[in-house]
N, C-alpha and C. Protein backbone atom coordinates (compact mmCIF):
# COMPACT_ATOMS: atom_id res chain seq x y z
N UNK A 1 -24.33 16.31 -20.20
CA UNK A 1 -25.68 16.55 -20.61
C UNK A 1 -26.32 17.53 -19.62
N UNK A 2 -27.33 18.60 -20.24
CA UNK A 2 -28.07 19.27 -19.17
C UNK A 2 -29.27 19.44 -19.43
N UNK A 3 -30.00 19.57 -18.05
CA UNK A 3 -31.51 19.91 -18.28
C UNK A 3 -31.83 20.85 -17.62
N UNK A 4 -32.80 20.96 -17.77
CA UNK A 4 -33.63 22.28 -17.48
C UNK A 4 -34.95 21.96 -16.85
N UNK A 5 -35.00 22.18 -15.45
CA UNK A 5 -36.54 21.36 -15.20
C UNK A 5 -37.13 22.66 -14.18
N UNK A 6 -38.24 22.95 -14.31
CA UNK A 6 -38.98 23.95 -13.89
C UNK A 6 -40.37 22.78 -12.81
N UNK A 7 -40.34 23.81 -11.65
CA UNK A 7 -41.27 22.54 -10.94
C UNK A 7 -41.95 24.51 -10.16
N UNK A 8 -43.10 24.04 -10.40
CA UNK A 8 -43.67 25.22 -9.32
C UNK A 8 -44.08 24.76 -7.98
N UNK A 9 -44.11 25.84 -7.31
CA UNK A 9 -44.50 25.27 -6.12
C UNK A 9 -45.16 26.55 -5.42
N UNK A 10 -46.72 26.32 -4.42
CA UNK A 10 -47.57 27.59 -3.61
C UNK A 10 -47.13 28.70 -3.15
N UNK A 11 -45.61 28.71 -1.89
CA UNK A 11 -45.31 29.50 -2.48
C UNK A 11 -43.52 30.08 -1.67
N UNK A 12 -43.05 31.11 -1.90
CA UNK A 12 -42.07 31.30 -2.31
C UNK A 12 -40.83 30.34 -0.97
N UNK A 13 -41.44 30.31 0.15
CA UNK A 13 -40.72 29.03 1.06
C UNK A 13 -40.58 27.91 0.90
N UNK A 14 -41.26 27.40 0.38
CA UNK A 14 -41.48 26.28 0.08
C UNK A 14 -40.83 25.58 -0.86
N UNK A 15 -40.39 26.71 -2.06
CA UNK A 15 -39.46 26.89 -3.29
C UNK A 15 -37.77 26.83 -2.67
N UNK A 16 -37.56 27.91 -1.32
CA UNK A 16 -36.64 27.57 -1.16
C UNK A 16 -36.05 26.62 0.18
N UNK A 17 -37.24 26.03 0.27
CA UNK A 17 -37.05 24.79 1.41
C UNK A 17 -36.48 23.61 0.43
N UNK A 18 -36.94 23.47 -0.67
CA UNK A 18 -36.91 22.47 -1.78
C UNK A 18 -35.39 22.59 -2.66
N UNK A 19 -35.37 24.18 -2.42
CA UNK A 19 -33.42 23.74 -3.19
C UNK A 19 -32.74 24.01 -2.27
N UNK A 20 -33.42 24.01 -0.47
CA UNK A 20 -31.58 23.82 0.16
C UNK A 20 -31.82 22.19 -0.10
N UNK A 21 -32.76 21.62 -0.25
CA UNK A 21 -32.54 19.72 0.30
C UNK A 21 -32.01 19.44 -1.68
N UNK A 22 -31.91 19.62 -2.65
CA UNK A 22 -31.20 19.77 -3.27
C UNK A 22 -30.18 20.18 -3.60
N UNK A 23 -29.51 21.27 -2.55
CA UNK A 23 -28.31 21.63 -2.13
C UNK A 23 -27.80 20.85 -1.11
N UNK A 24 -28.52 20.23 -0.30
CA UNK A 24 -27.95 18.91 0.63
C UNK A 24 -27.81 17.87 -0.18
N UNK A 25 -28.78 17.36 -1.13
CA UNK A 25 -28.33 16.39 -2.32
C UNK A 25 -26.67 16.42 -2.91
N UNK A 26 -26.89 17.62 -3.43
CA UNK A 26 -25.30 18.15 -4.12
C UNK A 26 -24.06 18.08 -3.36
N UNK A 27 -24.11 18.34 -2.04
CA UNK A 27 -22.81 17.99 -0.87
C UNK A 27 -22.41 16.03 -1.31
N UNK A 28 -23.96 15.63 -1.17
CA UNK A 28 -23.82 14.33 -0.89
C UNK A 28 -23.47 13.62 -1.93
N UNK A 29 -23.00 14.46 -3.51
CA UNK A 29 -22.41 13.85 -4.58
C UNK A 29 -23.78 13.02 -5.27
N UNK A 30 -25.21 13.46 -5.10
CA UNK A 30 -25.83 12.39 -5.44
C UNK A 30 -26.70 13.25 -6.95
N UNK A 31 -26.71 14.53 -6.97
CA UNK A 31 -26.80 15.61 -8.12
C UNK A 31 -25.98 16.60 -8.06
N UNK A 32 -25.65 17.30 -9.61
CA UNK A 32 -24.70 18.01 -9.74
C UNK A 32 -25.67 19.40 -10.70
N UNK A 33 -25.66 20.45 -9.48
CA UNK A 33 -25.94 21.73 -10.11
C UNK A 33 -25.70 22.63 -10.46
N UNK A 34 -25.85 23.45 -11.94
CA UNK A 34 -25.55 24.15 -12.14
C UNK A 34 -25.55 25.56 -11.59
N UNK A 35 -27.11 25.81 -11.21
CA UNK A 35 -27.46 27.22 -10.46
C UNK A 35 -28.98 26.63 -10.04
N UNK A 36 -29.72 27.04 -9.18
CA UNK A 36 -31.09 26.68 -8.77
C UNK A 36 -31.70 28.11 -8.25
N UNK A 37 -32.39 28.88 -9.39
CA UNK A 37 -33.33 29.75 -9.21
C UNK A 37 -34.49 30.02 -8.82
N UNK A 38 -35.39 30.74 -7.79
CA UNK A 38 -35.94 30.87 -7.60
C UNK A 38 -36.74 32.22 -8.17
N UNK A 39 -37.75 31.97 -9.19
CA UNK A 39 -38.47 33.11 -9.40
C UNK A 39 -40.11 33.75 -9.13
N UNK A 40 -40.00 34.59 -8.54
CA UNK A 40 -41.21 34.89 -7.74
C UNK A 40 -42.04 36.14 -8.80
N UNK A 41 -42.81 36.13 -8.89
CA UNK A 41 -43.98 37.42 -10.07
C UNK A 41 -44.69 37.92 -8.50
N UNK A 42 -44.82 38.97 -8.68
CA UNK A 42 -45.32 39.85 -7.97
C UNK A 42 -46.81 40.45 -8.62
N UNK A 43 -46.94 40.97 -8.05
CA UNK A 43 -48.61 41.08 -8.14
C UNK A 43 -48.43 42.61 -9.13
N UNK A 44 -47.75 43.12 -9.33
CA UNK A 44 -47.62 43.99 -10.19
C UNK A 44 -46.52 44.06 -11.48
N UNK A 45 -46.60 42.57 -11.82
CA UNK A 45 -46.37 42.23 -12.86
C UNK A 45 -44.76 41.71 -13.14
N UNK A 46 -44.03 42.25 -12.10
CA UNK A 46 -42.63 42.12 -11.82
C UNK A 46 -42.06 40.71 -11.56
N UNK A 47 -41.34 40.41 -11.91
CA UNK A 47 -40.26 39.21 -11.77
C UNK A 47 -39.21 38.86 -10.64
N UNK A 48 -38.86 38.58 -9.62
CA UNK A 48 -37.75 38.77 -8.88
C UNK A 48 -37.34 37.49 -9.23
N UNK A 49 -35.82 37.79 -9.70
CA UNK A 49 -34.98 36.16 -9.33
C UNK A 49 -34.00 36.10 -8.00
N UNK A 50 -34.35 35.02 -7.46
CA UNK A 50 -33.22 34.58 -6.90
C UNK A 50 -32.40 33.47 -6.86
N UNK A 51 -30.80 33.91 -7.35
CA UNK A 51 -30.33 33.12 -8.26
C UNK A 51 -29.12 32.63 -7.11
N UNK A 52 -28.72 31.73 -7.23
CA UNK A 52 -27.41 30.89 -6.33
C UNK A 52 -25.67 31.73 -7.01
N UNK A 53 -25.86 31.69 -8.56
CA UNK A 53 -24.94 32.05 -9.15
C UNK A 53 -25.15 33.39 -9.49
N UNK A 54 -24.56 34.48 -9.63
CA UNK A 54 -24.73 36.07 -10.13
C UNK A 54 -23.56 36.04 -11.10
N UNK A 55 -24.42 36.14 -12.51
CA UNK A 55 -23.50 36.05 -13.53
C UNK A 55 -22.28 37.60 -13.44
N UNK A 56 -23.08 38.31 -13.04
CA UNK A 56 -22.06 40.06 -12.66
C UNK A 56 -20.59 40.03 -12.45
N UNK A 57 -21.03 39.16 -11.03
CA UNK A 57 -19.82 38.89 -10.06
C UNK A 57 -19.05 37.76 -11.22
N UNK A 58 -19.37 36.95 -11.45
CA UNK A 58 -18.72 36.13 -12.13
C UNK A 58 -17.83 37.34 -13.28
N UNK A 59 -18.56 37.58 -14.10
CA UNK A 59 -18.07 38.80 -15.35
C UNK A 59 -17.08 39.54 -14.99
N UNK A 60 -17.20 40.10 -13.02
CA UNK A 60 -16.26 41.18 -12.86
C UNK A 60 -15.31 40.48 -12.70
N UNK A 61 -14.83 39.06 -11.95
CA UNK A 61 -14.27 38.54 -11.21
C UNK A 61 -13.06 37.56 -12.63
N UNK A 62 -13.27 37.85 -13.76
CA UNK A 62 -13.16 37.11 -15.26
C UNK A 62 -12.53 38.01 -16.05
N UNK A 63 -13.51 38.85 -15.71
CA UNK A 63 -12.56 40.46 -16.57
C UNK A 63 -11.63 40.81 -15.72
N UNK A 64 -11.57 41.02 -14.32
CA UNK A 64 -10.35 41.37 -13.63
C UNK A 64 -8.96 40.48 -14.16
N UNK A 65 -9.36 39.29 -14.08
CA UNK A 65 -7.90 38.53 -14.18
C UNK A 65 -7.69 38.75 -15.57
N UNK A 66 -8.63 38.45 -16.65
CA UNK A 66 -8.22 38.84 -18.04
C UNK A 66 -7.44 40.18 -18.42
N UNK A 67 -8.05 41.41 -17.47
CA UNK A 67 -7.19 42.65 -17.58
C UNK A 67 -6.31 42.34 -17.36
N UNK A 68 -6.11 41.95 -16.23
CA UNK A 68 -4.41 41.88 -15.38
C UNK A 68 -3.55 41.13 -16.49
N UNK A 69 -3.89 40.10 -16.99
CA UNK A 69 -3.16 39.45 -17.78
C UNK A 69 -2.98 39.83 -19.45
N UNK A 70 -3.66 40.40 -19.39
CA UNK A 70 -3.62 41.73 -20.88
C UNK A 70 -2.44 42.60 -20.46
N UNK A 71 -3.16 43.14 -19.29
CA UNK A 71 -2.06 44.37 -18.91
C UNK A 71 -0.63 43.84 -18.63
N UNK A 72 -0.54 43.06 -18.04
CA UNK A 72 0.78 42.46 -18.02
C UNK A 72 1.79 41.86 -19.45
N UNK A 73 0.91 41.21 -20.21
CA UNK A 73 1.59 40.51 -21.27
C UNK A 73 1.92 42.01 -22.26
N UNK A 74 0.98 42.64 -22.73
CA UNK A 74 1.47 44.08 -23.38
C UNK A 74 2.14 45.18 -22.73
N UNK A 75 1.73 44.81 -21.84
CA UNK A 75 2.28 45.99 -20.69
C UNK A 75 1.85 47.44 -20.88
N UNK A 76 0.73 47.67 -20.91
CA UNK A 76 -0.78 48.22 -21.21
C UNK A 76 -1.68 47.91 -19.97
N UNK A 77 -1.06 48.25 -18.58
CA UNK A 77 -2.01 48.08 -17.72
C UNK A 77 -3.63 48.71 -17.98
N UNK A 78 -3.69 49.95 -18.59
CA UNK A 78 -5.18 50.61 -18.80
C UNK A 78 -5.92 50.08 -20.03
N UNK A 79 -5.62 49.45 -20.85
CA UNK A 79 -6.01 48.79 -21.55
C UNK A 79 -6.49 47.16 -20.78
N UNK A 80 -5.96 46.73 -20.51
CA UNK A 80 -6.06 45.65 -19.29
C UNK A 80 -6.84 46.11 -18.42
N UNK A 81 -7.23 46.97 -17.88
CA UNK A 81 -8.09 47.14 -16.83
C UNK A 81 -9.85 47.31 -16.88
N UNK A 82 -9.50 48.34 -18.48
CA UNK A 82 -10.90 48.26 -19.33
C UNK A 82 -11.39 47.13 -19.59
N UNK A 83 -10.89 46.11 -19.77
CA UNK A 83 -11.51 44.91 -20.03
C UNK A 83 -12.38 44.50 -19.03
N UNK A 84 -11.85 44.69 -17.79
CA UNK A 84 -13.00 44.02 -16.65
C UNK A 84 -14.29 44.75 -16.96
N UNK A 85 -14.72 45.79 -16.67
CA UNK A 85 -16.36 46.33 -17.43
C UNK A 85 -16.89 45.78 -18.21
N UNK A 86 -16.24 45.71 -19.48
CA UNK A 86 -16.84 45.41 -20.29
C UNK A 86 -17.50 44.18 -20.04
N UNK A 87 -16.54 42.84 -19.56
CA UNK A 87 -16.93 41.55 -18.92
C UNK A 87 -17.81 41.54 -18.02
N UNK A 88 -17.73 42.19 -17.25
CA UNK A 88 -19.00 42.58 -15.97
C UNK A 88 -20.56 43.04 -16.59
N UNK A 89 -19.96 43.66 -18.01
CA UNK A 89 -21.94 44.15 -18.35
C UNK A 89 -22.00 42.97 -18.93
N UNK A 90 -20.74 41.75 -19.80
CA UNK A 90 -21.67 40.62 -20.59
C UNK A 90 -22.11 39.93 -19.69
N UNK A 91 -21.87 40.11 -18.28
CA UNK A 91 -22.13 38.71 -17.42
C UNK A 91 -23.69 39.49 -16.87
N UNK A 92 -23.66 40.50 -16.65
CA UNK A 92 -25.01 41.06 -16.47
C UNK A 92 -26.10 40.08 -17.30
N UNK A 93 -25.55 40.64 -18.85
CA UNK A 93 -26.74 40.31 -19.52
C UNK A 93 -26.65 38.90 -20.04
């Protein structure tokens, strides 16, 4: 099961004083997290996240082995290799 719980808080330290002791929770086996974001709005309208997980890295790191293993089983290394990009922009978005 998952949830989704949004808690604000004054301001952006305080946010991340609150998910390391939920990241000390998580060592201690007592919650299990998925990612714990921090998002800050800026005074000119802007968004910053800061995220624990970077879906990117994940995408590149997914498409790499998927190439390799494309490229290997057809034996089509460049075909295999294209694949990592592509995986890297879905993990972007």
């Amino acid at each position: 099961m998952s949830d989704l719980v949004v808690v604000e808080f004054p301001s952006e330290a305080k946010a991340e004083e609150v998910r390391q002791k939920l990241l000390d929770m998580q060592k201690d086996y007592l919650i299990q997290l998925r990612d714990a974001v921090i998002a800050v709005k800026h005074p000119n309208g802007r968004v910053k996240l800061n995220q624990l997980v970077h879906p990117t890295a994940i995408g590149a790191t997914t498409g790499t082995m998927w190439g390799a293993l494309i490229g290997l089983i057809f034996l089509m290394p460049l075909v295999g290799a294209a694949a990592a990009p592509l995986l890297a922009l879905s993990g972007a978005l």
